[in-house]
C-alpha atoms as a PDB file:
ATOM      1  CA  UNK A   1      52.884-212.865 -22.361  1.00  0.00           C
ATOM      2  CA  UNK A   2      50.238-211.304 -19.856  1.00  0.00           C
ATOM      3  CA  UNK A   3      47.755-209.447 -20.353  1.00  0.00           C
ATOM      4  CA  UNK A   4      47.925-205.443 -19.974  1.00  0.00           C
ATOM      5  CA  UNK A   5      47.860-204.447 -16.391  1.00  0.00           C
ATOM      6  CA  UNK A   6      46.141-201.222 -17.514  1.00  0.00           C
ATOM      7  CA  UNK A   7      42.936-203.444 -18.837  1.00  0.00           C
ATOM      8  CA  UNK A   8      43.002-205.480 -16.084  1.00  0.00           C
ATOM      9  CA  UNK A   9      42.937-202.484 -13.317  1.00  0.00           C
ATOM     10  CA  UNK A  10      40.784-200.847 -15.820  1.00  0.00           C
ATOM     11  CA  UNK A  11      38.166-204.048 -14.895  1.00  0.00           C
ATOM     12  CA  UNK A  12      38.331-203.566 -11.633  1.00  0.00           C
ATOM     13  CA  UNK A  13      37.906-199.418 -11.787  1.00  0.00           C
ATOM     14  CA  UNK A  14      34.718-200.237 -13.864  1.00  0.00           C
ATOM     15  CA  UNK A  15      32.799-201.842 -10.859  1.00  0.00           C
ATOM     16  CA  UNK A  16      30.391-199.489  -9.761  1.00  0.00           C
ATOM     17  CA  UNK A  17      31.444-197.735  -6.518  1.00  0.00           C
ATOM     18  CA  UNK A  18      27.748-198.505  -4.780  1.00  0.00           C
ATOM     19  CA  UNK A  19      27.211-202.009  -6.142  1.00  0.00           C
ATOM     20  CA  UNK A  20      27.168-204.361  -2.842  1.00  0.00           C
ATOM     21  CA  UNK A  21      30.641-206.165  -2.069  1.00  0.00           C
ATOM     22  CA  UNK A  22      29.432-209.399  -3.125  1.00  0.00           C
ATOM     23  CA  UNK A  23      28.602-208.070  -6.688  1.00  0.00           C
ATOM     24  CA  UNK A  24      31.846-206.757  -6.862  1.00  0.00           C
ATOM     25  CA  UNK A  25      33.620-209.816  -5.839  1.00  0.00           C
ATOM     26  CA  UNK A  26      31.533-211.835  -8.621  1.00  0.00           C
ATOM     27  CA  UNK A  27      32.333-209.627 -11.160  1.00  0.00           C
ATOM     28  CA  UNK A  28      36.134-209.503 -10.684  1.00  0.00           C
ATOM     29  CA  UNK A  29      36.096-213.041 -10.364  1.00  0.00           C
ATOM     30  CA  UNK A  30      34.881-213.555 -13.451  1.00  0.00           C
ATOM     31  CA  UNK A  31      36.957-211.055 -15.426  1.00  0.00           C
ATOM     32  CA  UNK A  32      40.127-212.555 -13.568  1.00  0.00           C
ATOM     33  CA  UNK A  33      39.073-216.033 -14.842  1.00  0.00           C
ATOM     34  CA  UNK A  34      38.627-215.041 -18.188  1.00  0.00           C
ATOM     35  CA  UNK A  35      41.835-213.707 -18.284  1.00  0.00           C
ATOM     36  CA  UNK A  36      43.405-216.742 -17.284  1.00  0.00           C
ATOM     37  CA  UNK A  37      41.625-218.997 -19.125  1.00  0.00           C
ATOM     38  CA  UNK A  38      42.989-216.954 -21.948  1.00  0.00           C
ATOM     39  CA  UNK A  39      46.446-216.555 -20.851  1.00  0.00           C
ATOM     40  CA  UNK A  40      49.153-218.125 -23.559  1.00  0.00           C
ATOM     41  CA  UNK A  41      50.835-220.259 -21.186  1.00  0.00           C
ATOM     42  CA  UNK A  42      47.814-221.941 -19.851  1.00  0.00           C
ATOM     43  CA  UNK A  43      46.204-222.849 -23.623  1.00  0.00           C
ATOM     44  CA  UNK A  44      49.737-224.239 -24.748  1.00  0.00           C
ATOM     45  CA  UNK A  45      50.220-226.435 -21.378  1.00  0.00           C
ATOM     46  CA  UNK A  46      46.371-227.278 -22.329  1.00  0.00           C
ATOM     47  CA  UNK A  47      47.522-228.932 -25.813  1.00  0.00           C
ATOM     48  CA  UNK A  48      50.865-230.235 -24.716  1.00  0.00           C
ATOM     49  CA  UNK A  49      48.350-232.002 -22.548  1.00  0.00           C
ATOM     50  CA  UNK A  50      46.179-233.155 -24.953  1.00  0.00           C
ATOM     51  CA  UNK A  51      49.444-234.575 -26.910  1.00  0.00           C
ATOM     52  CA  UNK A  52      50.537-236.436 -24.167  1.00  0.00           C
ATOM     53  CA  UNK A  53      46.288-237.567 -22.909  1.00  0.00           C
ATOM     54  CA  UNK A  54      46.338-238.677 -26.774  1.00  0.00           C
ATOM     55  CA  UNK A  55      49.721-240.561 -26.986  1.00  0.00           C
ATOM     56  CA  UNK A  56      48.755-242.329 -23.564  1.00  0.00           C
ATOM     57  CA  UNK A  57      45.528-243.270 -24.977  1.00  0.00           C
ATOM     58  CA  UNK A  58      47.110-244.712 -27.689  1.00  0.00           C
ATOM     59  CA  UNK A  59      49.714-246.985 -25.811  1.00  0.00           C
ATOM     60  CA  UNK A  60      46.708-247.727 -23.262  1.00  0.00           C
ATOM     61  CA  UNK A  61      45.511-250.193 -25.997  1.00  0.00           C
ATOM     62  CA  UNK A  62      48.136-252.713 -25.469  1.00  0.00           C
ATOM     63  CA  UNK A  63      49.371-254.729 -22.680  1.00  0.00           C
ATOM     64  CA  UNK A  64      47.646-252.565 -19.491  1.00  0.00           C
ATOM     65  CA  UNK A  65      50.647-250.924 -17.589  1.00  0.00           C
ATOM     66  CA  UNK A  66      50.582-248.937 -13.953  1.00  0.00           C
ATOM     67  CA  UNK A  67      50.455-245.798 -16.355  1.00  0.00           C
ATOM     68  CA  UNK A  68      46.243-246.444 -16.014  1.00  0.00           C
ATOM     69  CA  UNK A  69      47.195-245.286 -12.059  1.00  0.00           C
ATOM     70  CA  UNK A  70      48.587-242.449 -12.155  1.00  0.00           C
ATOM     71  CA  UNK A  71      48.450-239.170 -14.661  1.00  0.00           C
ATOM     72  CA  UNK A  72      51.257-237.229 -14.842  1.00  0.00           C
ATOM     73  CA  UNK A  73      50.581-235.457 -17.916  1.00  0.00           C
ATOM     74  CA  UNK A  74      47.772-232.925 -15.661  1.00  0.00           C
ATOM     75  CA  UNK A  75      50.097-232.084 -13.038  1.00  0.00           C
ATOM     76  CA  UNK A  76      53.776-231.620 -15.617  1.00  0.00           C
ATOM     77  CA  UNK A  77      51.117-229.516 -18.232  1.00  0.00           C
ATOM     78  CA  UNK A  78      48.062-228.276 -16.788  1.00  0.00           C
ATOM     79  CA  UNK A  79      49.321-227.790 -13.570  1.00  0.00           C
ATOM     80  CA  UNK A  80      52.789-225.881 -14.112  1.00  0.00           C
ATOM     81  CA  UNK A  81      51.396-223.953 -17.357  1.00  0.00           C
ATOM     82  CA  UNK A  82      48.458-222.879 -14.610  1.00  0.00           C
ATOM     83  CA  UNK A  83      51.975-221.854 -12.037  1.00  0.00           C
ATOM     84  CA  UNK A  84      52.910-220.104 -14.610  1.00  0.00           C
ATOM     85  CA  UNK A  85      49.838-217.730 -15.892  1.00  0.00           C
ATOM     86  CA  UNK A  86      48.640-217.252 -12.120  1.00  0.00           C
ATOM     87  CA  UNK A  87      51.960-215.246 -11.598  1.00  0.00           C
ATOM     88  CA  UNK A  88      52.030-213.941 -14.234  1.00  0.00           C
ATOM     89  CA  UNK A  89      48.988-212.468 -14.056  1.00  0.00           C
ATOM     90  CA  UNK A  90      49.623-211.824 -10.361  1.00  0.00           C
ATOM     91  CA  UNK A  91      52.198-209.703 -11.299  1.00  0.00           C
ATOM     92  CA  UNK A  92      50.855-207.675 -13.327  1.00  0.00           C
ATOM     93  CA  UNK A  93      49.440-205.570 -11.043  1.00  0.00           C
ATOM     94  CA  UNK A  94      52.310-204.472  -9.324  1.00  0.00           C
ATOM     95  CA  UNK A  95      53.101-202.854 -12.762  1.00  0.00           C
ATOM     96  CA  UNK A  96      50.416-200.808 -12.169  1.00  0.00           C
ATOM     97  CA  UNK A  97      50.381-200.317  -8.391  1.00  0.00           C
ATOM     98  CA  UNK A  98      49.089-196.509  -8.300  1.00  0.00           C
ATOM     99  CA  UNK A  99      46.294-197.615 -10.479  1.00  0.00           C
ATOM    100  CA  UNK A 100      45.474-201.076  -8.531  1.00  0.00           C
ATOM    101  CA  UNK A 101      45.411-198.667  -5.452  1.00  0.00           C
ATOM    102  CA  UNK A 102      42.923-196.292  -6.780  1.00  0.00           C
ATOM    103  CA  UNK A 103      40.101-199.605  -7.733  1.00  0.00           C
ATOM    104  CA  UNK A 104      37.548-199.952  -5.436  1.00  0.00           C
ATOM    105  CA  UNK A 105      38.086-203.534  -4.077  1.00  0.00           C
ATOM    106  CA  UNK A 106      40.389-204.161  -1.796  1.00  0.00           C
ATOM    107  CA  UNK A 107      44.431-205.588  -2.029  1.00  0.00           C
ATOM    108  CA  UNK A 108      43.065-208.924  -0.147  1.00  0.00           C
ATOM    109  CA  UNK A 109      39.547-209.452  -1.919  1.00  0.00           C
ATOM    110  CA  UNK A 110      41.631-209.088  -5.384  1.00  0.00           C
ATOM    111  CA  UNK A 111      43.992-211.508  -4.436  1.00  0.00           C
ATOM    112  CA  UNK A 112      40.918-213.687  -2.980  1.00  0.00           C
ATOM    113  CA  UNK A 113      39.626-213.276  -6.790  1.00  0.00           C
ATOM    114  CA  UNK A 114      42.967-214.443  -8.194  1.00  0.00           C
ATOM    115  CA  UNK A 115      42.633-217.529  -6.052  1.00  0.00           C
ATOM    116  CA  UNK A 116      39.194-218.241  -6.847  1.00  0.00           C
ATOM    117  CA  UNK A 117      40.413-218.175 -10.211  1.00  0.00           C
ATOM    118  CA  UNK A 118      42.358-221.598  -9.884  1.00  0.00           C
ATOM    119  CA  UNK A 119      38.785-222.962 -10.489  1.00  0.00           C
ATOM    120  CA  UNK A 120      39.738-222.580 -14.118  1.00  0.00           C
ATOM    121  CA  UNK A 121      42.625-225.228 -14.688  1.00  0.00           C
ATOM    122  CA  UNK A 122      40.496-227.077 -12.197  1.00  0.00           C
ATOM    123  CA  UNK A 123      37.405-227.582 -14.860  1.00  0.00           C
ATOM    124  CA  UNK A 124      40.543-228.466 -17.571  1.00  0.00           C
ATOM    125  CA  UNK A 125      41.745-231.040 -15.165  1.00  0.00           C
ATOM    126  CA  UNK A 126      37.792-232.417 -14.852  1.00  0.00           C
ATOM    127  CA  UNK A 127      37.241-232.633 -18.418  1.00  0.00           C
ATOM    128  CA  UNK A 128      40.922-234.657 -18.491  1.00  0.00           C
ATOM    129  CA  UNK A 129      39.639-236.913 -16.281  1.00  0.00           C
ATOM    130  CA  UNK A 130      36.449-237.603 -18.097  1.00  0.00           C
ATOM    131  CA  UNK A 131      38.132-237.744 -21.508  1.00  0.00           C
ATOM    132  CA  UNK A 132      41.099-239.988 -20.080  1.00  0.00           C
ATOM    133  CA  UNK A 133      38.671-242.493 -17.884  1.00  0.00           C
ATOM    134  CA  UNK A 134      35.361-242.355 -19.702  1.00  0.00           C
ATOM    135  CA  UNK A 135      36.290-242.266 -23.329  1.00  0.00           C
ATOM    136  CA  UNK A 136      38.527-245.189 -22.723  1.00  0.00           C
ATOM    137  CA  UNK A 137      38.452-246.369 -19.152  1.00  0.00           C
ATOM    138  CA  UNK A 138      42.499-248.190 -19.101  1.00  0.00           C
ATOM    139  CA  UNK A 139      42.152-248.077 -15.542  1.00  0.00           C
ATOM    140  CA  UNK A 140      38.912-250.046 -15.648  1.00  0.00           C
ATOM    141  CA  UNK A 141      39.627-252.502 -17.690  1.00  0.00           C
ATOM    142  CA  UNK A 142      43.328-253.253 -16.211  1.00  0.00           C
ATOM    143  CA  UNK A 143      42.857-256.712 -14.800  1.00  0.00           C
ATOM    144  CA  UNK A 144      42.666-257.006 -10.920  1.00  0.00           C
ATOM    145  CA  UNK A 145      45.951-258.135  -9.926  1.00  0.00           C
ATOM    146  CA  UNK A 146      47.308-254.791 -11.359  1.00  0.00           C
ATOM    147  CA  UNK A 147      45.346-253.064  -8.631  1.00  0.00           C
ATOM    148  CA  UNK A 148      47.981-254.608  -5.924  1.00  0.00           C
ATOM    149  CA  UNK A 149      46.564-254.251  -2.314  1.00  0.00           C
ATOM    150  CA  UNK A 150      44.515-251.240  -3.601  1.00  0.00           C
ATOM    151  CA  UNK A 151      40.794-250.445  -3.779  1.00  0.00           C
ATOM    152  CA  UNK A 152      39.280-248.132  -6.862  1.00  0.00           C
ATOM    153  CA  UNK A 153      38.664-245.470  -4.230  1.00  0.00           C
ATOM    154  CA  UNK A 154      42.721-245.416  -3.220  1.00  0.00           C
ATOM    155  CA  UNK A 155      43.338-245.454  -7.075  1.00  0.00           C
ATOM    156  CA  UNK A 156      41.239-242.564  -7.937  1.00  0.00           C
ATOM    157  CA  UNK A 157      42.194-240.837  -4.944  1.00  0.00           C
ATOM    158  CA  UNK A 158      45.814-240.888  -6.524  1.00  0.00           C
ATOM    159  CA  UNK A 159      44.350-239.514  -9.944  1.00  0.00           C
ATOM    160  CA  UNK A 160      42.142-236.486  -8.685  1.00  0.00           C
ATOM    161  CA  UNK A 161      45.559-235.808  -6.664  1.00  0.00           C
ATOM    162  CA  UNK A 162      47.560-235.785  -9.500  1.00  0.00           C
ATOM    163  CA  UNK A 163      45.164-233.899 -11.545  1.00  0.00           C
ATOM    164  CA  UNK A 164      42.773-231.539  -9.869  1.00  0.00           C
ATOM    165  CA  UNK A 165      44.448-231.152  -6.988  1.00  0.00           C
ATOM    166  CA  UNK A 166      47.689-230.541  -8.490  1.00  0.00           C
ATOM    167  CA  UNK A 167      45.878-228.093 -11.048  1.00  0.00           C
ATOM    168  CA  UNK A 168      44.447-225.979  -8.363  1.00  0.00           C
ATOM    169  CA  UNK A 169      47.414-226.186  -5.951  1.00  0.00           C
ATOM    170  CA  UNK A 170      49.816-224.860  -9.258  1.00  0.00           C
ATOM    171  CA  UNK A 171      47.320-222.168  -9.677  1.00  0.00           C
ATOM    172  CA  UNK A 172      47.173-220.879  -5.662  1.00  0.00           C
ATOM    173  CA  UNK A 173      51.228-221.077  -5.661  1.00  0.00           C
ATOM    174  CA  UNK A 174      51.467-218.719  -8.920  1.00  0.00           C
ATOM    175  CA  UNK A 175      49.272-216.825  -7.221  1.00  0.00           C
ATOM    176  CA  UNK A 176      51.341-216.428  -3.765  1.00  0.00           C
ATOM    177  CA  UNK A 177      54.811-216.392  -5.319  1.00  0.00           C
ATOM    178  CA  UNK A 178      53.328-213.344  -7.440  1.00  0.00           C
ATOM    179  CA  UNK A 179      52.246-211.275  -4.366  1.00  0.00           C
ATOM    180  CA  UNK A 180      55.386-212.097  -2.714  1.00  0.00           C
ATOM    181  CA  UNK A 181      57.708-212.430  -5.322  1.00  0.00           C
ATOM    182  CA  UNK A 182      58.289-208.695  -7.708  1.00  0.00           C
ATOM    183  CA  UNK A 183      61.537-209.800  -9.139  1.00  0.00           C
ATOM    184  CA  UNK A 184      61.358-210.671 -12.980  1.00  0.00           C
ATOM    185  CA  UNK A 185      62.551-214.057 -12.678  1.00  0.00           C
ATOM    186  CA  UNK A 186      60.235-214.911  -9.833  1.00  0.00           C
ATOM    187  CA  UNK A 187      58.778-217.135 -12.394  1.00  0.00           C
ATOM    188  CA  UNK A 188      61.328-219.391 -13.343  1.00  0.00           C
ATOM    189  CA  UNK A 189      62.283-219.703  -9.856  1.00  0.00           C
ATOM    190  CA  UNK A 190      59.134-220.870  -8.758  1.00  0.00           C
ATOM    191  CA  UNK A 191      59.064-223.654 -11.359  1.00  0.00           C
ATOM    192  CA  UNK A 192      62.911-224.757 -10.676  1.00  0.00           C
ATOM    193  CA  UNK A 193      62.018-224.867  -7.267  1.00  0.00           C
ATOM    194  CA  UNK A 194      58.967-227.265  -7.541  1.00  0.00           C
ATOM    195  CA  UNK A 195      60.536-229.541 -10.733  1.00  0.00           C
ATOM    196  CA  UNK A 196      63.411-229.779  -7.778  1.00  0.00           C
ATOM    197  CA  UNK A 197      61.060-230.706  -4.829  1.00  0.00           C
ATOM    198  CA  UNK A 198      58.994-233.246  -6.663  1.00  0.00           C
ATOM    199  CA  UNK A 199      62.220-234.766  -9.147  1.00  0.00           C
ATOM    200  CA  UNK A 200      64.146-234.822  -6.264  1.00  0.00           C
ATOM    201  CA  UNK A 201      62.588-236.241  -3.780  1.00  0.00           C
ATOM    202  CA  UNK A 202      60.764-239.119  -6.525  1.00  0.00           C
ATOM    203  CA  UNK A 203      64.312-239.673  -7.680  1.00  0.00           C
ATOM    204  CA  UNK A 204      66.121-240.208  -3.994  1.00  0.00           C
ATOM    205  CA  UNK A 205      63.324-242.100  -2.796  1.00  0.00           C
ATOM    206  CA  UNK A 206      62.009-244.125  -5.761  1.00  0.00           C
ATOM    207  CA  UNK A 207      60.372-247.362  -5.681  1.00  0.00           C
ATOM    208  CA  UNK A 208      62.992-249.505  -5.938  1.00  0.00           C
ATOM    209  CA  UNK A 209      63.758-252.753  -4.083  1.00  0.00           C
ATOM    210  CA  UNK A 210      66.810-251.049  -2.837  1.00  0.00           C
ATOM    211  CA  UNK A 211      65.531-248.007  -1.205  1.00  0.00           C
ATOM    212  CA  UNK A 212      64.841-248.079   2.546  1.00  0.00           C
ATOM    213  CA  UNK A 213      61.813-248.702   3.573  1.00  0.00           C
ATOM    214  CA  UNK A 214      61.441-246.684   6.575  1.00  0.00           C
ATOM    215  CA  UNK A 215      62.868-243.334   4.619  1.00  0.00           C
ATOM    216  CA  UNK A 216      61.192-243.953   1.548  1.00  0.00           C
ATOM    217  CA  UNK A 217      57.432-244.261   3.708  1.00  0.00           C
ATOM    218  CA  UNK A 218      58.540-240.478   5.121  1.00  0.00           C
ATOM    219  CA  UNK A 219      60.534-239.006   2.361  1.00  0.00           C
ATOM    220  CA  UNK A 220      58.758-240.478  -1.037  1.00  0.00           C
ATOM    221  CA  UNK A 221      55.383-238.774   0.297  1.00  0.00           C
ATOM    222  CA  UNK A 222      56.404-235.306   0.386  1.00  0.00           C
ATOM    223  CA  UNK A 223      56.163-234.875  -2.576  1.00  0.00           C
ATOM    224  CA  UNK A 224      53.546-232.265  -4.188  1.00  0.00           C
ATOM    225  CA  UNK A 225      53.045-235.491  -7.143  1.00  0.00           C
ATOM    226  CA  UNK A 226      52.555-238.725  -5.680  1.00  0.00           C
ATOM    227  CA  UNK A 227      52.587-242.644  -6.922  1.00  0.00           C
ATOM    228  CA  UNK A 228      51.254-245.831  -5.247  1.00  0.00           C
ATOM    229  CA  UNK A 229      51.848-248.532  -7.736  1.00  0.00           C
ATOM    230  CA  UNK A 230      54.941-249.241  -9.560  1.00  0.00           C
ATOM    231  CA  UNK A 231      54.998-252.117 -12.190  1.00  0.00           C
ATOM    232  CA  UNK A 232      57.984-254.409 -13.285  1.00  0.00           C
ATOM    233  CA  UNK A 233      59.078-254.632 -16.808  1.00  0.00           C
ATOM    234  CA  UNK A 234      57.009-256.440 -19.434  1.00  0.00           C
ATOM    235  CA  UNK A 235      53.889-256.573 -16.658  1.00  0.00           C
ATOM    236  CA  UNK A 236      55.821-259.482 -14.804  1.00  0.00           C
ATOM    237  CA  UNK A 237      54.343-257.961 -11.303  1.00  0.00           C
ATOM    238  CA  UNK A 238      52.992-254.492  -9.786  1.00  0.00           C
ATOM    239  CA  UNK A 239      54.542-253.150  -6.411  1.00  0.00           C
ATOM    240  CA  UNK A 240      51.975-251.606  -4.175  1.00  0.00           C
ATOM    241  CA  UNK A 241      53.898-249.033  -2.365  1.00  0.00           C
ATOM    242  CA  UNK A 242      53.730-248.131   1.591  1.00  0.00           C
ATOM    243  CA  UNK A 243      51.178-245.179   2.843  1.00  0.00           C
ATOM    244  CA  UNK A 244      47.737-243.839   2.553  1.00  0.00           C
ATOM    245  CA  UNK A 245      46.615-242.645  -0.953  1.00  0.00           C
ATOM    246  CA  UNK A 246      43.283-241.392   0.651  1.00  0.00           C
ATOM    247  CA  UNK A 247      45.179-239.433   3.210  1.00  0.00           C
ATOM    248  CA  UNK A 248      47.979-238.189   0.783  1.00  0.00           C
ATOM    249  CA  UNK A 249      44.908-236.598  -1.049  1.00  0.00           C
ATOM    250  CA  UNK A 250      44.041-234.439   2.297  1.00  0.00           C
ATOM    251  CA  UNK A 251      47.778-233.359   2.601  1.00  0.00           C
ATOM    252  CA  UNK A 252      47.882-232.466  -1.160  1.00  0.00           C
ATOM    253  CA  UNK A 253      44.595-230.450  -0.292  1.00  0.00           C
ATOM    254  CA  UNK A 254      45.642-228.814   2.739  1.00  0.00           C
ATOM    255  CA  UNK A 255      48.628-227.631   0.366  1.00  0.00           C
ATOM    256  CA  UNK A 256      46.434-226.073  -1.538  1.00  0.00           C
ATOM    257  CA  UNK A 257      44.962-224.065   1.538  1.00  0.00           C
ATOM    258  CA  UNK A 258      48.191-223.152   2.656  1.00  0.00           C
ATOM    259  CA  UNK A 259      49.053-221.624  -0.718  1.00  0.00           C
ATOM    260  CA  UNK A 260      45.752-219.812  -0.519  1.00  0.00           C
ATOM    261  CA  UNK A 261      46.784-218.371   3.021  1.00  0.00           C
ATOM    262  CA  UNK A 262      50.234-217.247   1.808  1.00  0.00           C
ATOM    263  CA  UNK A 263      48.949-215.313  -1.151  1.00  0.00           C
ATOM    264  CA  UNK A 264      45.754-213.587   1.157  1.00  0.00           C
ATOM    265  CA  UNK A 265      48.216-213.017   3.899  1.00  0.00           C
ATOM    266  CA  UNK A 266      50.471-209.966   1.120  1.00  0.00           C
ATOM    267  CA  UNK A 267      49.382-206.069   2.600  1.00  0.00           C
ATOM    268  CA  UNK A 268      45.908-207.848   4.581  1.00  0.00           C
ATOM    269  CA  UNK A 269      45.476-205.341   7.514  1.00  0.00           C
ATOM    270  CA  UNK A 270      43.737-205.373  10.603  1.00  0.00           C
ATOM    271  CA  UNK A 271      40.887-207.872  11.731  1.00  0.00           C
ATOM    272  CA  UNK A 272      41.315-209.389   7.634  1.00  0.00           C
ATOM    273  CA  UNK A 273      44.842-210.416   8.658  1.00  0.00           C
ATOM    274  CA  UNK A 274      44.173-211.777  11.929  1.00  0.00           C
ATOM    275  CA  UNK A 275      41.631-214.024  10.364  1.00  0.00           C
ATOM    276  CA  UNK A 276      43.756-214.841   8.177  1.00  0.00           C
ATOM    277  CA  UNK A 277      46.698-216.001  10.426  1.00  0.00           C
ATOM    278  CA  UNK A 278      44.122-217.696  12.427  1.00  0.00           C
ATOM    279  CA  UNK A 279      42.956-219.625   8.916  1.00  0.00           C
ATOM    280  CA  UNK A 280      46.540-220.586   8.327  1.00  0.00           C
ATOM    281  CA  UNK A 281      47.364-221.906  11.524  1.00  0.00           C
ATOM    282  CA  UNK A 282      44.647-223.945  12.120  1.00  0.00           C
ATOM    283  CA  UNK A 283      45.629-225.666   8.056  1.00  0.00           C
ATOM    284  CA  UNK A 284      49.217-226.488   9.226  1.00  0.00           C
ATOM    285  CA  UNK A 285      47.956-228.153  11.601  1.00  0.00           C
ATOM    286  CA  UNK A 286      45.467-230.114   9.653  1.00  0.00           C
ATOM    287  CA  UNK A 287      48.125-230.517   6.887  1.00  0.00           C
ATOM    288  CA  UNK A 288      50.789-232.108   8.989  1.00  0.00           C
ATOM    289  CA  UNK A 289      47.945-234.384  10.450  1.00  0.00           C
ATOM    290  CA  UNK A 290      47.410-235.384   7.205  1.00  0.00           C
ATOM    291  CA  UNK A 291      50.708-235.764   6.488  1.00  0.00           C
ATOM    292  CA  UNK A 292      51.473-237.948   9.427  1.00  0.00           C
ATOM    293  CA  UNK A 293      48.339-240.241   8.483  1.00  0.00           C
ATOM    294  CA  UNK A 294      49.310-240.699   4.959  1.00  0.00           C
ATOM    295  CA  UNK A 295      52.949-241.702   5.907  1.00  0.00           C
ATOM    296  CA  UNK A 296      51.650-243.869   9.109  1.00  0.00           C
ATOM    297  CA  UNK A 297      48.241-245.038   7.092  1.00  0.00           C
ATOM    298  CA  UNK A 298      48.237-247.743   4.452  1.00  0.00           C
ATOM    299  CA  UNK A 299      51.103-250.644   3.664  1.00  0.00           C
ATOM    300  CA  UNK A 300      53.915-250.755   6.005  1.00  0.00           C
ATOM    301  CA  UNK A 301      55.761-252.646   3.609  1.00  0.00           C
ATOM    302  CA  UNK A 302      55.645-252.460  -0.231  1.00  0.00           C
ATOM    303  CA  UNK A 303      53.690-256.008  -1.044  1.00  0.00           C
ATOM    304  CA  UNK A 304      54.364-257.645  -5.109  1.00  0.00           C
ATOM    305  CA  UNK A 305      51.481-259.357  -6.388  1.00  0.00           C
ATOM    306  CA  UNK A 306      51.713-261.490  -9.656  1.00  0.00           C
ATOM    307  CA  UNK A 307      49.727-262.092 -12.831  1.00  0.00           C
ATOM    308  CA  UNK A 308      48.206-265.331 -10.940  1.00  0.00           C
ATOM    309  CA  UNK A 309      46.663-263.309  -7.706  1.00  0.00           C
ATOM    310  CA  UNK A 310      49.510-263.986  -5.032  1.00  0.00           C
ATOM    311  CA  UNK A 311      51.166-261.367  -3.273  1.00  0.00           C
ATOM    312  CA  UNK A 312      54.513-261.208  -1.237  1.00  0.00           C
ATOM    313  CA  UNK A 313      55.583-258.873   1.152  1.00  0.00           C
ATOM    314  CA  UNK A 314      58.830-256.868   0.378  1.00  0.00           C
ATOM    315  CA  UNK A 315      61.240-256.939   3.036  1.00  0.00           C
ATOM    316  CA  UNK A 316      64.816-254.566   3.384  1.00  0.00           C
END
């Protein structure tokens, strides 16, 4: 399913040997971004998308449910299919290593251009957003009490983090888990590994009135996919849930640096890796800040608000 390593080394080869870096960086860029924007994987997590956008849109038109919050379909489609064609494509190039070797850029500024690349499934998850939100706005029109204790800002802070952000951050890990990862199955592993984190954690910790509240604020927030509003059966109430959307957005981000850092840290040398390490260090320390301030930040108890406007605090 990827594209010939041959072609793609035979891309880079073809920049001239006297055109300035920056050129060079623009142009590989761009054929590295073509590439995945025509990778299998991504254009069939694309349509899966647009069956589940389409079948979402469709129930939207009834009674207004929490499902207006919160977009799963990006992150489960987009956003894994994107995992998926980044390593691939990744890959690829340690088919060809004597080849990649003899290309005039170097091992870090081609993995920079593979990262830059996660701009692609980033413009998919855009033009989701418009087509979910502007075509037919079910967020918008939900009434207010849906909303909980939440502003529009904390709501669409939750979708652009479970959209865009989780379509670049999908791209960035393919990305690092192909430079680091040469066995065959590297792949599969990566996706078992984040269906695990995110299931796992969502499942353990769910929103239930059962769950401890103390371990659900720490434990429910770690994962890479994120929810802040959980509503009972036949619309009877919504549960706004305990932390910071806004700041869960900047730990979902810094993520996304991190996995950047990973994949630019594979064979960097020299000054290029010290800055590097440098970059990286100073992120995980922004990203557990982050982290700390979305689990600390917001509701330190899930409140239920009704259909009539009044609100309750949940206690355990």
């Amino acid at each position: 399913m990827t594209s010939t390593p041959v072609r793609a080394v035979a891309g880079t080869g073809a920049l001239p040997a006297g055109r300035p870096r920056r050129g060079q960086f623009g142009v590989l860029v761009l054929f590295e971004s073509l590439r995945l924007a025509r990778h299998p994987v991504l254009l069939a997590g694309t349509v899966l998308g647009v069956v589940g956008t389409t079948s979402a849109l469709v129930r939207s038109a009834g009674p207004a449910t929490d499902e207006a919050f919160a977009l799963p379909d990006v992150a489960s489609t987009v956003g894994v299919a994107a995992m998926l064609s980044a390593c691939y494509l990744t890959r690829s190039f340690s088919r060809a290593e004597e080849l990649v070797e003899a290309s005039p850029t170097s091992t870090t500024s081609r993995t920079a251009a593979l990262c830059v690349t996660a701009v692609v499934p980033a413009l998919v998850a855009v033009l989701w957003l418009v087509l979910y939100y502007g075509v037919r706005p079910a967020a918008l029109a939900a009434p207010g009490w849906m909303y909980g204790t939440f502003s529009h800002a904390d709501i669409a802070a939750v979708l652009v983090g479970n959209s865009v952000v989780a379509a670049v951050g999908g791209a960035l890990l393919g990305v690092a888990a192909g430079r680091w990862w040469g066995f065959r199955a590297s792949s599969a592993v990566l996706v078992l590994a984040v269906v695990v984190w995110t299931m796992g954690v969502l499942g353990a910790f769910s929103s239930s009135d059962t769950a401890p509240a103390a371990w659900t604020r720490w434990f429910r927030l770690f994962a890479p996919f994120g929810y802040f509003t959980s509503t009972a059966p036949e619309n009877a109430s919504v549960m706004s849930l305990t932390g910071s959307p806004r700041w869960y957005l900047a730990w979902l981000v810094t993520l996304c640096a991190l996995a950047a850092v990973a994949a630019l840290l594979w064979r960097s040398e020299g000054r290029t890796r010290r800055r590097v390490i440098r970059a990286g260090a100073v992120t995980l320390a922004l990203s557990m800040l982050a982290y700390g301030l979305a689990v600390s930040g917001g509701l330190s108890q899930p409140v239920r608000t009704f259909p009539d406007g009044h609100s309750v605090v949940v206690t355990r």
